[in-house]
C-alpha atoms as a PDB file:
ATOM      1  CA  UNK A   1     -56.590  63.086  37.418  1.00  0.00           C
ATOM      2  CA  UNK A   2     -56.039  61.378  33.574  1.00  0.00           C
ATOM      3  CA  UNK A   3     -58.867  59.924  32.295  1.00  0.00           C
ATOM      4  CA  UNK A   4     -58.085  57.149  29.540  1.00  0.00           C
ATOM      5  CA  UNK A   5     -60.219  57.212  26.724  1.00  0.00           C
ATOM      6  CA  UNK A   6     -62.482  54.535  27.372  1.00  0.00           C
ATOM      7  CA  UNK A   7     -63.340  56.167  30.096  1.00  0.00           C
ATOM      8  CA  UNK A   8     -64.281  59.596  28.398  1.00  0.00           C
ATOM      9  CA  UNK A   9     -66.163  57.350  25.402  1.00  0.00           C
ATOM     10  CA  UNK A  10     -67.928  55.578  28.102  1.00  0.00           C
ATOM     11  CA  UNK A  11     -68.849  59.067  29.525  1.00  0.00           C
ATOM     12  CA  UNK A  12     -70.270  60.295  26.287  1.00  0.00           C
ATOM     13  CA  UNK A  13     -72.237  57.216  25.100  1.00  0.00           C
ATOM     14  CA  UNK A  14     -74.053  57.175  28.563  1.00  0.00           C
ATOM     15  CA  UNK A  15     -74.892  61.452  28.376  1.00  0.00           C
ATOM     16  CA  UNK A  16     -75.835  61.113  24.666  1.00  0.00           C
ATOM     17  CA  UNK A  17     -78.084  57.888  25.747  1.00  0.00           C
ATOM     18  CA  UNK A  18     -79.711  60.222  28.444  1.00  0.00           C
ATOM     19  CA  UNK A  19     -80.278  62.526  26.193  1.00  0.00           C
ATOM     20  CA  UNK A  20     -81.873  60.720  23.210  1.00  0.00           C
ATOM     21  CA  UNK A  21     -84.259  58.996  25.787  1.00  0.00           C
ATOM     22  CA  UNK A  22     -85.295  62.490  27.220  1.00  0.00           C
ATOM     23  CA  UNK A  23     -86.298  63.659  23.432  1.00  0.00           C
ATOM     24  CA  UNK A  24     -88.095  60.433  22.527  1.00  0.00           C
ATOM     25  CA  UNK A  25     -89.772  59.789  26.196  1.00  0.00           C
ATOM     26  CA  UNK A  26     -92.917  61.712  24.444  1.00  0.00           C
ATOM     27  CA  UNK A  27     -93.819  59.816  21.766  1.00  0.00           C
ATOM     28  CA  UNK A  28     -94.601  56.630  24.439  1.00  0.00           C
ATOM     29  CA  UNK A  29     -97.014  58.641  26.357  1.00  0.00           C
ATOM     30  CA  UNK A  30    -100.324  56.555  26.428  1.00  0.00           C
ATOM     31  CA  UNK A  31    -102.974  59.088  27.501  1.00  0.00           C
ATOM     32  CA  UNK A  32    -106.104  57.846  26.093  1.00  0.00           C
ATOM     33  CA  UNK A  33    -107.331  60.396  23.720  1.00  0.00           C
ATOM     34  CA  UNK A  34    -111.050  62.529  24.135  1.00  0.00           C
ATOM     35  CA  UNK A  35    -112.196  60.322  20.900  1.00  0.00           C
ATOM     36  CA  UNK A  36    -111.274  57.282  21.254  1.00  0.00           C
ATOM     37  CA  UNK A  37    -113.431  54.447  20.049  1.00  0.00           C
ATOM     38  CA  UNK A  38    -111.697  51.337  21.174  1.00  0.00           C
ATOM     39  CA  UNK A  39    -112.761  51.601  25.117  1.00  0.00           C
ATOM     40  CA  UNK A  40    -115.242  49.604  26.421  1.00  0.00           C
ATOM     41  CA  UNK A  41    -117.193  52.522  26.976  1.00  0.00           C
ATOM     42  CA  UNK A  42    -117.389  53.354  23.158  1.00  0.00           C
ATOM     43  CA  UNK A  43    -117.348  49.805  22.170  1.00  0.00           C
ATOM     44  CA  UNK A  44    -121.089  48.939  24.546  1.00  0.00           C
ATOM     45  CA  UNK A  45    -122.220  52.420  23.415  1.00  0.00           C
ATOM     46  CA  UNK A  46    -121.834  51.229  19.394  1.00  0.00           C
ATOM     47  CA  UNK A  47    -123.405  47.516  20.416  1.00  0.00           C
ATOM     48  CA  UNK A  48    -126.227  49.301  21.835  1.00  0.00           C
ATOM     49  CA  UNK A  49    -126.901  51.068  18.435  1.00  0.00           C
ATOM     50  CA  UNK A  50    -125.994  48.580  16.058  1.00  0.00           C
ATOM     51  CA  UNK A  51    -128.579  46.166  18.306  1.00  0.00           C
ATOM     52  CA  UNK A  52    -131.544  48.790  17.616  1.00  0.00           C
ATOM     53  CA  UNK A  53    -131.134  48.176  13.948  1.00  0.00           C
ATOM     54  CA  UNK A  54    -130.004  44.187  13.757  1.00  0.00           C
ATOM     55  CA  UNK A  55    -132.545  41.539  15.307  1.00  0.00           C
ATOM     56  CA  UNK A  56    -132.812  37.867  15.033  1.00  0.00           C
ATOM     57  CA  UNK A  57    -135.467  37.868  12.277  1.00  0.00           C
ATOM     58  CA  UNK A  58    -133.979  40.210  10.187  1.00  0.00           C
ATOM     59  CA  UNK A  59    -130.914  38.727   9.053  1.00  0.00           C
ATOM     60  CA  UNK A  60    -130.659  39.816   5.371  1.00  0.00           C
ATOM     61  CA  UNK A  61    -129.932  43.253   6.167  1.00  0.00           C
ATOM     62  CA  UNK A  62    -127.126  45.050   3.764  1.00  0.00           C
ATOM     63  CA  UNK A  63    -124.024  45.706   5.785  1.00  0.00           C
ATOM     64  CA  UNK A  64    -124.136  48.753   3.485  1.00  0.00           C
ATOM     65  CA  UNK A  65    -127.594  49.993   4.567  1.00  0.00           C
ATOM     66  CA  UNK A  66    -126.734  48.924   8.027  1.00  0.00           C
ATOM     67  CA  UNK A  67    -123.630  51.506   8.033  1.00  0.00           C
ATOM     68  CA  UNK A  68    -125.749  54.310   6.857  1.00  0.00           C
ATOM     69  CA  UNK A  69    -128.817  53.660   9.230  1.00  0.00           C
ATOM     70  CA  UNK A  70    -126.229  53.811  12.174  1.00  0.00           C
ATOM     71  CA  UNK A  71    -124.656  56.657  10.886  1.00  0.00           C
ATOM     72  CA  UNK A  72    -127.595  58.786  10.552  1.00  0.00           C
ATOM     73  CA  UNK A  73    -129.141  57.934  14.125  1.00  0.00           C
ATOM     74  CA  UNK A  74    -129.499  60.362  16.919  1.00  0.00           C
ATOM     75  CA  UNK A  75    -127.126  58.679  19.484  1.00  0.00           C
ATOM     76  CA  UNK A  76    -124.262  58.114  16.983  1.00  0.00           C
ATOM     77  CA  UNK A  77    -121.832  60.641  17.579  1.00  0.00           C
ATOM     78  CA  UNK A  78    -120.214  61.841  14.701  1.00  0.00           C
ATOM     79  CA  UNK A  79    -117.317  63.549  15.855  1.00  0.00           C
ATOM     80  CA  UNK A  80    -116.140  60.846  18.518  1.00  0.00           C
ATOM     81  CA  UNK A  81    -116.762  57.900  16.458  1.00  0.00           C
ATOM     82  CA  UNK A  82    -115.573  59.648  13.363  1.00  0.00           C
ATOM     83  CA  UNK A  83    -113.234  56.727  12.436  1.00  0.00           C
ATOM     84  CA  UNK A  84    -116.620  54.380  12.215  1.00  0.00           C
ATOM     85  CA  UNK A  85    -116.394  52.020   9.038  1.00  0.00           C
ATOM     86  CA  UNK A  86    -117.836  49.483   6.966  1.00  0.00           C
ATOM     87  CA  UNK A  87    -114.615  47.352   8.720  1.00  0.00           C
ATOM     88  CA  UNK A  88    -115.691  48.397  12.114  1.00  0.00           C
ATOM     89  CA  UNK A  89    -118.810  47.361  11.798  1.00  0.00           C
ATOM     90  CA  UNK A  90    -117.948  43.952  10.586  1.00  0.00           C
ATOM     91  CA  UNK A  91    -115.986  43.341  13.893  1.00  0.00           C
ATOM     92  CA  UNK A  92    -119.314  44.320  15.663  1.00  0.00           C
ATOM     93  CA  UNK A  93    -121.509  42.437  13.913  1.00  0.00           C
ATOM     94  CA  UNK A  94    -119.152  39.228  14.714  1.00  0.00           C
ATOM     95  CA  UNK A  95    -119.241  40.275  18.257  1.00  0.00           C
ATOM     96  CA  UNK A  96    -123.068  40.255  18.531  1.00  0.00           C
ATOM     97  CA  UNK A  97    -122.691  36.818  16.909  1.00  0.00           C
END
Protein backbone atom coordinates (compact mmCIF):
# COMPACT_ATOMS: atom_id res chain seq x y z
CA UNK A 1 0.00 0.00 0.00
CA UNK A 2 1.73 3.64 -1.31
CA UNK A 3 0.92 6.34 0.64
CA UNK A 4 1.25 9.82 -1.28
CA UNK A 5 2.70 12.42 0.61
CA UNK A 6 -0.12 14.36 1.61
CA UNK A 7 -1.19 11.65 3.14
CA UNK A 8 2.00 10.96 5.34
CA UNK A 9 2.13 15.09 6.06
CA UNK A 10 -1.41 14.84 7.03
CA UNK A 11 -0.36 11.90 9.33
CA UNK A 12 2.35 13.84 11.03
CA UNK A 13 0.63 17.24 11.54
CA UNK A 14 -2.32 15.37 13.29
CA UNK A 15 0.40 13.04 15.79
CA UNK A 16 2.54 16.17 16.40
CA UNK A 17 -0.95 18.15 17.18
CA UNK A 18 -1.75 15.25 19.69
CA UNK A 19 1.20 15.55 21.07
CA UNK A 20 1.69 19.30 21.71
CA UNK A 21 -1.90 19.30 23.27
CA UNK A 22 -0.89 16.38 25.68
CA UNK A 23 2.28 18.63 26.95
CA UNK A 24 0.31 21.87 27.26
CA UNK A 25 -3.15 20.19 28.64
CA UNK A 26 -1.49 21.17 32.24
CA UNK A 27 -1.09 24.55 32.21
CA UNK A 28 -5.28 24.92 31.72
CA UNK A 29 -5.95 23.02 34.80
CA UNK A 30 -8.26 25.31 36.98
CA UNK A 31 -8.06 23.74 40.46
CA UNK A 32 -8.72 26.49 42.77
CA UNK A 33 -5.70 26.92 44.86
CA UNK A 34 -5.59 26.41 49.13
CA UNK A 35 -5.07 30.46 49.18
CA UNK A 36 -7.07 31.86 47.12
CA UNK A 37 -8.66 35.17 47.91
CA UNK A 38 -11.03 35.82 45.10
CA UNK A 39 -13.92 33.18 46.30
CA UNK A 40 -16.82 34.29 47.79
CA UNK A 41 -15.81 32.63 50.78
CA UNK A 42 -12.63 34.87 51.18
CA UNK A 43 -14.25 37.82 49.67
CA UNK A 44 -17.50 37.83 52.81
CA UNK A 45 -14.72 36.76 55.22
CA UNK A 46 -12.56 40.25 54.26
CA UNK A 47 -16.14 42.37 54.22
CA UNK A 48 -16.73 41.09 57.57
CA UNK A 49 -13.35 42.58 58.80
CA UNK A 50 -13.07 45.57 56.89
CA UNK A 51 -16.93 46.30 58.34
CA UNK A 52 -15.51 46.03 62.09
CA UNK A 53 -13.22 48.89 61.36
CA UNK A 54 -15.41 51.22 58.70
CA UNK A 55 -18.92 52.58 60.00
CA UNK A 56 -21.21 55.19 58.75
CA UNK A 57 -19.98 57.95 61.09
CA UNK A 58 -16.57 57.49 60.61
CA UNK A 59 -15.92 58.30 57.18
CA UNK A 60 -12.55 60.14 57.27
CA UNK A 61 -10.65 57.17 58.02
CA UNK A 62 -7.03 56.87 56.12
CA UNK A 63 -7.19 54.08 53.61
CA UNK A 64 -3.60 53.81 54.88
CA UNK A 65 -4.47 53.31 58.57
CA UNK A 66 -7.38 51.27 57.46
CA UNK A 67 -4.86 48.68 55.67
CA UNK A 68 -2.75 48.38 58.70
CA UNK A 69 -5.67 48.04 61.32
CA UNK A 70 -6.96 45.07 59.10
CA UNK A 71 -3.76 43.69 58.78
CA UNK A 72 -2.91 43.47 62.32
CA UNK A 73 -6.40 41.96 63.49
CA UNK A 74 -6.87 38.54 64.89
CA UNK A 75 -9.15 37.07 62.12
CA UNK A 76 -6.99 38.32 59.20
CA UNK A 77 -5.10 35.55 58.02
CA UNK A 78 -1.85 36.34 56.94
CA UNK A 79 -0.76 33.55 55.02
CA UNK A 80 -4.10 33.02 52.93
CA UNK A 81 -4.75 36.54 52.24
CA UNK A 82 -1.10 37.26 51.77
CA UNK A 83 -1.75 39.06 48.42
CA UNK A 84 -4.04 41.74 50.55
CA UNK A 85 -3.29 45.43 49.29
CA UNK A 86 -3.88 48.95 49.52
CA UNK A 87 -5.66 48.08 45.77
CA UNK A 88 -7.65 45.33 47.28
CA UNK A 89 -8.94 47.17 49.70
CA UNK A 90 -10.10 49.93 47.49
CA UNK A 91 -12.30 47.38 45.55
CA UNK A 92 -13.80 46.52 49.05
CA UNK A 93 -14.39 49.62 50.23
CA UNK A 94 -16.43 50.38 46.81
CA UNK A 95 -18.27 47.23 47.42
CA UNK A 96 -19.50 48.21 50.92
CA UNK A 97 -20.51 51.43 49.13
Amino acid sequence: MELDLSTIMMIIFIFTFLVSIWKIYPFFETKQLPDDDTTPEAQEKLLKIVKKYVSAKDTGIDTKSLLKKIQEDDDFDHEHFWRFNQNKLNNLLKKLS
